[in-house]
Every structure is written in structure tokens, then in C-alpha cells.
C-alpha atoms as a PDB file:
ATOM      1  CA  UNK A   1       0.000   0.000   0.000  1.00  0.00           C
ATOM      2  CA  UNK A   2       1.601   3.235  -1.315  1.00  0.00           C
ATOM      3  CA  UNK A   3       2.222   5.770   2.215  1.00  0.00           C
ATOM      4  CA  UNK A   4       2.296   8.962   0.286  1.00  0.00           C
ATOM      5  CA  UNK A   5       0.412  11.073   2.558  1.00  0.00           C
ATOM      6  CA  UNK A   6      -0.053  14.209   0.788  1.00  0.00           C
ATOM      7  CA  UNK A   7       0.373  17.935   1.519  1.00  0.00           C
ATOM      8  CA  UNK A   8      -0.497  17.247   5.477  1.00  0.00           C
ATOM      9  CA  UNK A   9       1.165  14.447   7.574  1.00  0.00           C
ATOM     10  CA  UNK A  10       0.023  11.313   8.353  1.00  0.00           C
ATOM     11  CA  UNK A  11      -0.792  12.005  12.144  1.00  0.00           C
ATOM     12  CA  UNK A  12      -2.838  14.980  11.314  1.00  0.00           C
ATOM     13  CA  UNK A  13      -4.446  13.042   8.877  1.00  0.00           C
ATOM     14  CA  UNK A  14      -5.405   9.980  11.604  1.00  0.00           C
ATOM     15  CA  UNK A  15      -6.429  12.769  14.126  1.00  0.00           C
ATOM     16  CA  UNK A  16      -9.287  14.052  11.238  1.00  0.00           C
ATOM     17  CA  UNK A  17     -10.281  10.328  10.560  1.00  0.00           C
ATOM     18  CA  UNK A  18     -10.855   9.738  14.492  1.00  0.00           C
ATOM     19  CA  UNK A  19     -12.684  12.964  15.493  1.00  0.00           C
ATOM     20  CA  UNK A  20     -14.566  12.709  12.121  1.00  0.00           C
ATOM     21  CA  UNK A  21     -15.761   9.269  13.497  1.00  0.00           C
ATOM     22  CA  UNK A  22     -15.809  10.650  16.990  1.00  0.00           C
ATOM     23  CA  UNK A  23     -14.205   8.360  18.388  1.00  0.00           C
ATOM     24  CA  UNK A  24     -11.442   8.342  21.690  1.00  0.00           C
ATOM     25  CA  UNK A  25      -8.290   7.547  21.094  1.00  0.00           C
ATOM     26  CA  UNK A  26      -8.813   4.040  23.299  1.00  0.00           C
ATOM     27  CA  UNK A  27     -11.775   3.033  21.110  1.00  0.00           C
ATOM     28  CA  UNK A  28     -10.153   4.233  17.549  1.00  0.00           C
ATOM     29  CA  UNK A  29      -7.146   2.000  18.815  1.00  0.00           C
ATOM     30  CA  UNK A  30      -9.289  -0.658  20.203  1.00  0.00           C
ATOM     31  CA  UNK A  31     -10.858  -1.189  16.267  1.00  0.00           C
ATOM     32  CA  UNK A  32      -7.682  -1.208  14.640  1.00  0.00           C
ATOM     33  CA  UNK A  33      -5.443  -3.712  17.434  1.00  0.00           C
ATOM     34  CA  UNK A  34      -3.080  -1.419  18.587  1.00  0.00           C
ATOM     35  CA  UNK A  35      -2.533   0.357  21.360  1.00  0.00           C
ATOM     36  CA  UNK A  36      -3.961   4.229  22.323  1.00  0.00           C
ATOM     37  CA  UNK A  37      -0.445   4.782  23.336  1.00  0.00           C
ATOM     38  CA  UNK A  38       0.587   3.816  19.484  1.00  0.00           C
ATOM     39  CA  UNK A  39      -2.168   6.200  17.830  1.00  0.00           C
ATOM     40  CA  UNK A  40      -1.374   8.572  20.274  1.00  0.00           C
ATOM     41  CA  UNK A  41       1.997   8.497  19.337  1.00  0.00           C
ATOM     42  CA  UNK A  42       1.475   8.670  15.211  1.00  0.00           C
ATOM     43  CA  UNK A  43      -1.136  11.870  15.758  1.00  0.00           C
ATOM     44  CA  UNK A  44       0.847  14.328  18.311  1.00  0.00           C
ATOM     45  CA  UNK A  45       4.728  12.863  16.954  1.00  0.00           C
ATOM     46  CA  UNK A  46       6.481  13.590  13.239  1.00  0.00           C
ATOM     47  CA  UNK A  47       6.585   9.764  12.511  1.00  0.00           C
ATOM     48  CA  UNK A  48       5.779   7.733   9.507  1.00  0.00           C
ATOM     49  CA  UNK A  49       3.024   4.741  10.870  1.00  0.00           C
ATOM     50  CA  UNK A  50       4.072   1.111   9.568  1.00  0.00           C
ATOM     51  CA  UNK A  51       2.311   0.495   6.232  1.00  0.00           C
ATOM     52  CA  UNK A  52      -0.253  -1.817   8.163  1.00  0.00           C
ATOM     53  CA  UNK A  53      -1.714   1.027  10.330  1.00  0.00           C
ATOM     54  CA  UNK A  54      -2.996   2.514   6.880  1.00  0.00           C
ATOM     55  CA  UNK A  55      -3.911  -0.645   5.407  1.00  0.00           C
ATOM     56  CA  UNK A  56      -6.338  -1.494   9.067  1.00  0.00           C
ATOM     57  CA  UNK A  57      -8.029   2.164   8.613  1.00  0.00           C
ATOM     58  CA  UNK A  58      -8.982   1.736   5.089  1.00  0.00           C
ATOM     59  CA  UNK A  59      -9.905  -1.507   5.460  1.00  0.00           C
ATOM     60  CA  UNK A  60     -12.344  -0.236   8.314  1.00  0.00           C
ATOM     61  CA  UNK A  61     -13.284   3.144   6.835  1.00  0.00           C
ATOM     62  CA  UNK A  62     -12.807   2.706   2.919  1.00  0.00           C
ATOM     63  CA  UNK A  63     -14.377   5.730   2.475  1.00  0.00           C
ATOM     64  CA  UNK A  64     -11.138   7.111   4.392  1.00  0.00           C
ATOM     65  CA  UNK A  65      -8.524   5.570   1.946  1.00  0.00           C
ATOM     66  CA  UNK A  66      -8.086   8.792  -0.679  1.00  0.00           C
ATOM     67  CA  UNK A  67      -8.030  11.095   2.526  1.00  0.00           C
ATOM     68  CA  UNK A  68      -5.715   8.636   3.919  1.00  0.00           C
ATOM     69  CA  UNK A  69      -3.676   8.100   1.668  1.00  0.00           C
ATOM     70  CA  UNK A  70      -3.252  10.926  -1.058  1.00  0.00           C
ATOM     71  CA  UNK A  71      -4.590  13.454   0.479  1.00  0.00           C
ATOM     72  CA  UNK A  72      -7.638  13.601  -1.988  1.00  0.00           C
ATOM     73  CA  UNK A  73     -11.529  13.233  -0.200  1.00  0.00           C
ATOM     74  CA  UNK A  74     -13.308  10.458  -1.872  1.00  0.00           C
ATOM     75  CA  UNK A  75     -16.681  10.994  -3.305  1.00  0.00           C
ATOM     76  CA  UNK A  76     -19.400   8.735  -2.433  1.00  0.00           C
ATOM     77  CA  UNK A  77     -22.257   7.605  -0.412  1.00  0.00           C
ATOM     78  CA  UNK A  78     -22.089   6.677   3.129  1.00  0.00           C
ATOM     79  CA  UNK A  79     -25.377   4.490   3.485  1.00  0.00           C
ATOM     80  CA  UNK A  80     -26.440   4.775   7.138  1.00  0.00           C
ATOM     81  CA  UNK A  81     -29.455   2.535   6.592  1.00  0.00           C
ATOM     82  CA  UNK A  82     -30.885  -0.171   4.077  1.00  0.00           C
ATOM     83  CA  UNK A  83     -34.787  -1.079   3.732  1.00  0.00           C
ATOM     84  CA  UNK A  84     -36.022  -4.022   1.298  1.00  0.00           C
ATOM     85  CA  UNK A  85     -38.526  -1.996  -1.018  1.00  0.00           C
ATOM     86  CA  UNK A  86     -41.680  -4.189   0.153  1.00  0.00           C
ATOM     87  CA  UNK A  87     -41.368  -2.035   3.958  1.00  0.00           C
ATOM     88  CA  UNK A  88     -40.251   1.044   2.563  1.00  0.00           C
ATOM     89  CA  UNK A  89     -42.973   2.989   4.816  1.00  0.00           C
ATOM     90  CA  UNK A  90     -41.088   1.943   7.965  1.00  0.00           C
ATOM     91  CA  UNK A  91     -38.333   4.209   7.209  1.00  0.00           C
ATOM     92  CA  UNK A  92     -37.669   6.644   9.886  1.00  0.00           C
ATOM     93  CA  UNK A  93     -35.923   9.080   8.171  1.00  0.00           C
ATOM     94  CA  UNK A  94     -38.550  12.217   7.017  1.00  0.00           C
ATOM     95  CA  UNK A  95     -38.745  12.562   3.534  1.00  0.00           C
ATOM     96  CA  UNK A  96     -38.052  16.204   3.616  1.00  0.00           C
ATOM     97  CA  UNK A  97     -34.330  15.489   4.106  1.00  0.00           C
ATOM     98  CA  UNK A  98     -34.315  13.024   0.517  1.00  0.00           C
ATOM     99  CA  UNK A  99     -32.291  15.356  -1.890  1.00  0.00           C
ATOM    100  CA  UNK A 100     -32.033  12.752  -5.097  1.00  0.00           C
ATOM    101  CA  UNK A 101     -32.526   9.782  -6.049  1.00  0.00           C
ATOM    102  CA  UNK A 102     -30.668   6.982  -8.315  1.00  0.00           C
ATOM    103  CA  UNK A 103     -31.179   3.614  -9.448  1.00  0.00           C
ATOM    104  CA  UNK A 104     -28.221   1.575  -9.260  1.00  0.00           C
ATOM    105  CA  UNK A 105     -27.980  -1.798 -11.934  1.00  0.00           C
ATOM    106  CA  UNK A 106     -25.863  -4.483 -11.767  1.00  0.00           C
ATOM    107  CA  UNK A 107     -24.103  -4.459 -15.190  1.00  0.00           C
ATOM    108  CA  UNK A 108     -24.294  -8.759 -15.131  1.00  0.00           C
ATOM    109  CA  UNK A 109     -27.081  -9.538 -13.294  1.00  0.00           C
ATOM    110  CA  UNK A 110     -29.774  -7.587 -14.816  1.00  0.00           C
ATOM    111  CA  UNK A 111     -32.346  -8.400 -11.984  1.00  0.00           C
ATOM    112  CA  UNK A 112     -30.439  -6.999  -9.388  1.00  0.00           C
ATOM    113  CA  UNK A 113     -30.801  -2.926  -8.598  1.00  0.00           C
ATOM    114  CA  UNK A 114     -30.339  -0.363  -5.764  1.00  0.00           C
ATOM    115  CA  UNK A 115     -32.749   2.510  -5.212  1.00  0.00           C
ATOM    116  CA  UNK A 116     -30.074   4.936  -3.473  1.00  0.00           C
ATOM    117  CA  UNK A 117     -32.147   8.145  -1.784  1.00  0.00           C
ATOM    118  CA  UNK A 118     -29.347  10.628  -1.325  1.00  0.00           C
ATOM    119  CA  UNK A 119     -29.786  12.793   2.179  1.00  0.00           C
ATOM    120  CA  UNK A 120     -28.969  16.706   2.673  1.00  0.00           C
ATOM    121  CA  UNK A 121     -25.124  17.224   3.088  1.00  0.00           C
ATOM    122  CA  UNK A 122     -24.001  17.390   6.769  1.00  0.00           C
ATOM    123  CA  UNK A 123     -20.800  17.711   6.562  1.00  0.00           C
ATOM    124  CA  UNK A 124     -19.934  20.847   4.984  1.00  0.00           C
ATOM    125  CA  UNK A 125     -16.570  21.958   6.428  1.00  0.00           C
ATOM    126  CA  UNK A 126     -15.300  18.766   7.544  1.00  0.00           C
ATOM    127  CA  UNK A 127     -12.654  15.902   6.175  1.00  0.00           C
ATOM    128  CA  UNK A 128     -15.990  14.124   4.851  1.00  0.00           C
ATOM    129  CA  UNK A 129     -17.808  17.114   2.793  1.00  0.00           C
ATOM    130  CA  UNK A 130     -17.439  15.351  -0.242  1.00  0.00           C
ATOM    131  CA  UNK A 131     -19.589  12.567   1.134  1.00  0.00           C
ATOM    132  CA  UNK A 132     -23.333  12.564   1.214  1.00  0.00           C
ATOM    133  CA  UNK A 133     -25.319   9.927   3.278  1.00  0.00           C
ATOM    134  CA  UNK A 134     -28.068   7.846   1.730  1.00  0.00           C
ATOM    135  CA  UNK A 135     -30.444   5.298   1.884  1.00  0.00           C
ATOM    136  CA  UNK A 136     -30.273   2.177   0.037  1.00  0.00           C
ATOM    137  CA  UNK A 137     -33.452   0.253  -1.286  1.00  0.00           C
ATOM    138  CA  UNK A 138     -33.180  -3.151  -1.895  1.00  0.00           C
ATOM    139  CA  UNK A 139     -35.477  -6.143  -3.900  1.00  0.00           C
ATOM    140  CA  UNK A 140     -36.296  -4.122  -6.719  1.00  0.00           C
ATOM    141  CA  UNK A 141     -35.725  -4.733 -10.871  1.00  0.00           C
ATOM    142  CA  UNK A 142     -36.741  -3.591 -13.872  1.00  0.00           C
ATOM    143  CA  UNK A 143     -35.803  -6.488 -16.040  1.00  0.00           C
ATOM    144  CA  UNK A 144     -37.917  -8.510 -14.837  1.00  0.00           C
ATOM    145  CA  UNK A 145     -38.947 -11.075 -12.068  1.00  0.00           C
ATOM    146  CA  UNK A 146     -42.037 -10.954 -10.533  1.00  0.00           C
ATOM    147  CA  UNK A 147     -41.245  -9.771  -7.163  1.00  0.00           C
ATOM    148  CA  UNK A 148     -39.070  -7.639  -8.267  1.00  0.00           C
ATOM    149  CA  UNK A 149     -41.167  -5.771 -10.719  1.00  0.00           C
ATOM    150  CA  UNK A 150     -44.018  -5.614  -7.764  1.00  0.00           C
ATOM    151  CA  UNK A 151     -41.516  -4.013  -5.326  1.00  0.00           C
ATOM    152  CA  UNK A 152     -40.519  -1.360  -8.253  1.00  0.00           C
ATOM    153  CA  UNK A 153     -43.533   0.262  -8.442  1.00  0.00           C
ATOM    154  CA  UNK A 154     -43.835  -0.024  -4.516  1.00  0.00           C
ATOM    155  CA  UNK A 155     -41.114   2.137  -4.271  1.00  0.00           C
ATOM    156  CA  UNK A 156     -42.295   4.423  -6.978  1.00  0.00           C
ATOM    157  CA  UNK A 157     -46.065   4.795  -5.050  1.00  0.00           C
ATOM    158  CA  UNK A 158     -43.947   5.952  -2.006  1.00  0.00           C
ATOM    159  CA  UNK A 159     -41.542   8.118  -3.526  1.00  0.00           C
ATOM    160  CA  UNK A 160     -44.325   9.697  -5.469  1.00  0.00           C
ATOM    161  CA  UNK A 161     -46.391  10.125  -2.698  1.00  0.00           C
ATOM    162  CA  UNK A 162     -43.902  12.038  -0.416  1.00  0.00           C
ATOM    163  CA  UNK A 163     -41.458  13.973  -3.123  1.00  0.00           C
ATOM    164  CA  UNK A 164     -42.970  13.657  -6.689  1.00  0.00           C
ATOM    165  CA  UNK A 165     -39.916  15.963  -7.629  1.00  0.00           C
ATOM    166  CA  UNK A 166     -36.987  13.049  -6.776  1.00  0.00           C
ATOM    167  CA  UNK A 167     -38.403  10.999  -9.848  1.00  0.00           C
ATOM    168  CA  UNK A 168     -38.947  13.480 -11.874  1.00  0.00           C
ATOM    169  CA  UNK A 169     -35.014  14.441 -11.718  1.00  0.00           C
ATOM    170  CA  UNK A 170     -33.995  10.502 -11.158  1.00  0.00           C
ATOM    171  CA  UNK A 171     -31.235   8.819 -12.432  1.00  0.00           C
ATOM    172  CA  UNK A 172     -29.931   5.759 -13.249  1.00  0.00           C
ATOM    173  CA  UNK A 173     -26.460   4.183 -13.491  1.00  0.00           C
ATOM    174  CA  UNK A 174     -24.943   0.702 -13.615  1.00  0.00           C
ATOM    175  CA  UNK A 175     -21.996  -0.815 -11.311  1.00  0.00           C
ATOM    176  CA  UNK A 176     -19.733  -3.858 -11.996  1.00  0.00           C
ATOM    177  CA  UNK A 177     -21.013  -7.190 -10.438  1.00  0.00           C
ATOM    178  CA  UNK A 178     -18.172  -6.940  -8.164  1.00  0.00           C
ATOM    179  CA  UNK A 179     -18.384  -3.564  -7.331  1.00  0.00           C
ATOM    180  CA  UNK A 180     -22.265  -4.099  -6.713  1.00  0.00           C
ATOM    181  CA  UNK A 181     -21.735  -7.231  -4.636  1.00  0.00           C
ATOM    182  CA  UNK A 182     -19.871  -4.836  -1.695  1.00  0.00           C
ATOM    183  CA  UNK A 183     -22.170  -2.732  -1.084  1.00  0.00           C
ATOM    184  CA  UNK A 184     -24.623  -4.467   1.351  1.00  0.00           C
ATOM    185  CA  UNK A 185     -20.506  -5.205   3.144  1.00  0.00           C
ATOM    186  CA  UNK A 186     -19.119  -1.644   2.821  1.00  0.00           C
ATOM    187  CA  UNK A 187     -22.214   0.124   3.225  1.00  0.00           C
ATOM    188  CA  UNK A 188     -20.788   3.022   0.957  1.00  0.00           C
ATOM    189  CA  UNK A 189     -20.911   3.625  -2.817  1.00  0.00           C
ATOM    190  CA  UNK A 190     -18.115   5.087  -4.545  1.00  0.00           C
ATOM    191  CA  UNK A 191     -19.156   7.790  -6.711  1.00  0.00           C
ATOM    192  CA  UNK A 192     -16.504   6.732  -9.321  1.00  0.00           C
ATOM    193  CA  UNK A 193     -17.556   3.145  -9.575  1.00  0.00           C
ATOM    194  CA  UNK A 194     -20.956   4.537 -11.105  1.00  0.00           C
ATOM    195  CA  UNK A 195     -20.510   4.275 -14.911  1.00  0.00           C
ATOM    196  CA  UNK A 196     -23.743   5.629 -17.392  1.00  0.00           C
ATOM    197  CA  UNK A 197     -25.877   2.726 -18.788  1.00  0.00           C
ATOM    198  CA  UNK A 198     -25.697   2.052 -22.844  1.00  0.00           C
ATOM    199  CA  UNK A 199     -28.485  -0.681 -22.630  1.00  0.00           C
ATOM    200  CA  UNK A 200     -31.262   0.957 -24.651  1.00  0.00           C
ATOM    201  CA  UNK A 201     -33.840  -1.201 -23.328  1.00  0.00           C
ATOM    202  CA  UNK A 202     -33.041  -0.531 -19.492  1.00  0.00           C
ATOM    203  CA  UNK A 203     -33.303   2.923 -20.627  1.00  0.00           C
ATOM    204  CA  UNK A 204     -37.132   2.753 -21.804  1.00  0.00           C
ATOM    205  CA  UNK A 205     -37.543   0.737 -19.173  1.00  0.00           C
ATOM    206  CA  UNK A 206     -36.310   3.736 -16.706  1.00  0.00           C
ATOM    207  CA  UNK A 207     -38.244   6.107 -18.507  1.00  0.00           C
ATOM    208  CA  UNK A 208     -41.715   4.209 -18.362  1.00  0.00           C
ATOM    209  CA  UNK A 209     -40.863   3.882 -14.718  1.00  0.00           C
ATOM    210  CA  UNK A 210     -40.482   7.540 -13.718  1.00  0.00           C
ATOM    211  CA  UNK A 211     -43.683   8.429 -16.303  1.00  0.00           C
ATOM    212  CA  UNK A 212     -45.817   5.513 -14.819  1.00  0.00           C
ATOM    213  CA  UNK A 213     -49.340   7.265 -13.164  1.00  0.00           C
ATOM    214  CA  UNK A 214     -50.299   5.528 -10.072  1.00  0.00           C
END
């Protein structure tokens, strides 16, 4: 794992990773197997931190590992919660906060998608402000399957009950299978890993979707 650390050093670095997880310095050390005395050490000394301290904070935080690494803030989705599209009006979370929302395909498996409902920014100003949280809907297609199919337009009733407005300016993207398969793990979606979608079909499909009347 390359340790270039960019314009600011490496402790300052781990110091913005723990307080933007707000975390102590005995818990932050407690997830990655060291010591406190040892991340104490790398954020208040000018020290270079063994190759496997970086490699056990992106591993834990991936959404850390441009920050971490290369001084560069990823961009992506933090998903804080995930709802199968059949119960999507148990979610807690008001729809007034919902600022977009994207379909996500798997480029192989055609019957697999992501609803993602991105959330208003909270953290402006911080190592994270290029990160956005979001909701991720699962059991949904539009290729097909019955369930699938049902639990599409379930989502669509809600959404266009609450905030007509989010389909009207939806989007849709597709993901590599093996990028799509870490989501539900990660619980984050890089923004770069979303590529536009060239299958004309899934395109009408999309289309029909976000014109369909209820």
C-alpha cells in the first residue's frame, strides 16, 4: 500500500479520521489492534506509521482511503441505513431530508438494482464534505422477475407520494457485479464506480418507470 500522505502528515491526517468518526483515542485504537499509546503516538509525533496502520483504517473506513492516503476526499455515499422496497414505509428518516434519487444496476445480473435516496449534506466543512449519506433500497428490478417488478412500483407509489420531484429528476447508473456485490458489506458507494448505462432497453424501461401514473 503506497504511504504517500499528501500535503499534510500522516498524524494529522489519523487525528481528522478519528474525530470525524468521533471516536477516543482508546476506542479508535481498540478497532484497529493497537494500542492508544501507538495512535497517540502517530497523531501528536512527526513519525511515519508502519504500512499496516494505513492498510487497518482503510480496510475499516474505505471511504477514508483517498483522505488517507493521497490526500484527496473520496466521493461517495455513506449508506447509514438499508430497507427491502416491500417495507419502505417503515423508514424513519422524514422525507423532507431526501435530496435525489438513483437507481443503481448491476451491469451482469440484470435483476439486481439499488434505489439509493441521497440525504442533505451534513458535513460541509469537515474531512468528509465530499460525502453525502443515503439510503439504500433493496429487492427491486426492472428487467424482470415478478417480485421484483411488484416491489418497483412499490417504491415508486412511495416516492411519489412524499417527493414527486426526486423521480422526476432521477437517475440511473450501472456498477460492476463486483463492485455491486460490496455494497450491502461496505455500506458506501463510490461515486466513481458509477458508470452511465448504454443498454437501450433498461433505458425505456427507466423512462416508463419515472412516467408511470399511479
Amino acid at each position: 500500500m503506497n504511504q504517500n500522505t499528501g500535503s499534510i502528515g500522516p498524524g494529522e491526517k489519523i487525528n481528522k479520521i478519528r474525530e470525524n468518526l468521533k471516536m477516543t483515542r482508546e476506542r479508535f485504537a481498540s478497532e484497529l489492534g493497537v494500542s492508544a499509546d501507538t495512535v497517540k503516538s502517530i497523531e501528536t509525533k512527526p513519525i511515519i506509521p508502519r504500512a499496516n496502520i494505513y492498510e487497518k483504517i482503510a480496510a475499516r473506513w474505505p471511504e477514508f482511503g483517498n483522505f488517507l492516503l493521497h490526500g484527496e476526499r473520496n466521493v461517495g455515499f455513506m449508506i447509514i441505513s438499508k430497507i427491502d422496497a416491500r417495507w419502505i414505509e417503515k423508514i424513519e428518516i422524514h422525507h423532507e431530508s431526501y435530496e435525489k434519487l438513483t437507481l443503481i444496476q448491476d451491469r451482469e445480473s440484470r435483476y439486481l438494482m439499488y434505489g439509493l435516496i441521497e440525504l442533505e449534506n451534513i458535513f460541509e466543512n469537515t474531512a468528509l464534505e465530499n460525502f453525502r449519506r443515503g439510503l439504500l433500497i433493496d429487492t427491486m428490478s426492472l428487467e424482470g422477475g415478478r417480485r421484483g417488478l411488484r416491489y418497483m412500483e412499490t417504491f415508486r407509489e412511495f416516492i411519489e407520494k412524499n417527493r414527486r420531484d426526486l423521480i422526476d429528476d432521477a437517475e440511473i447508473f450501472e456498477m460492476s457485479s463486483d463492485e455491486f456485490a460490496t455494497i450491502n458489506s461496505r455500506m458506501f458507494i463510490d461515486k466513481k464506480s458509477l458508470c452511465e448505462i448504454t443498454n437501450s432497453e433498461t433505458i425505456e424501461k427507466f423512462n416508463n418507470w419515472k412516467n408511470a401514473v399511479s
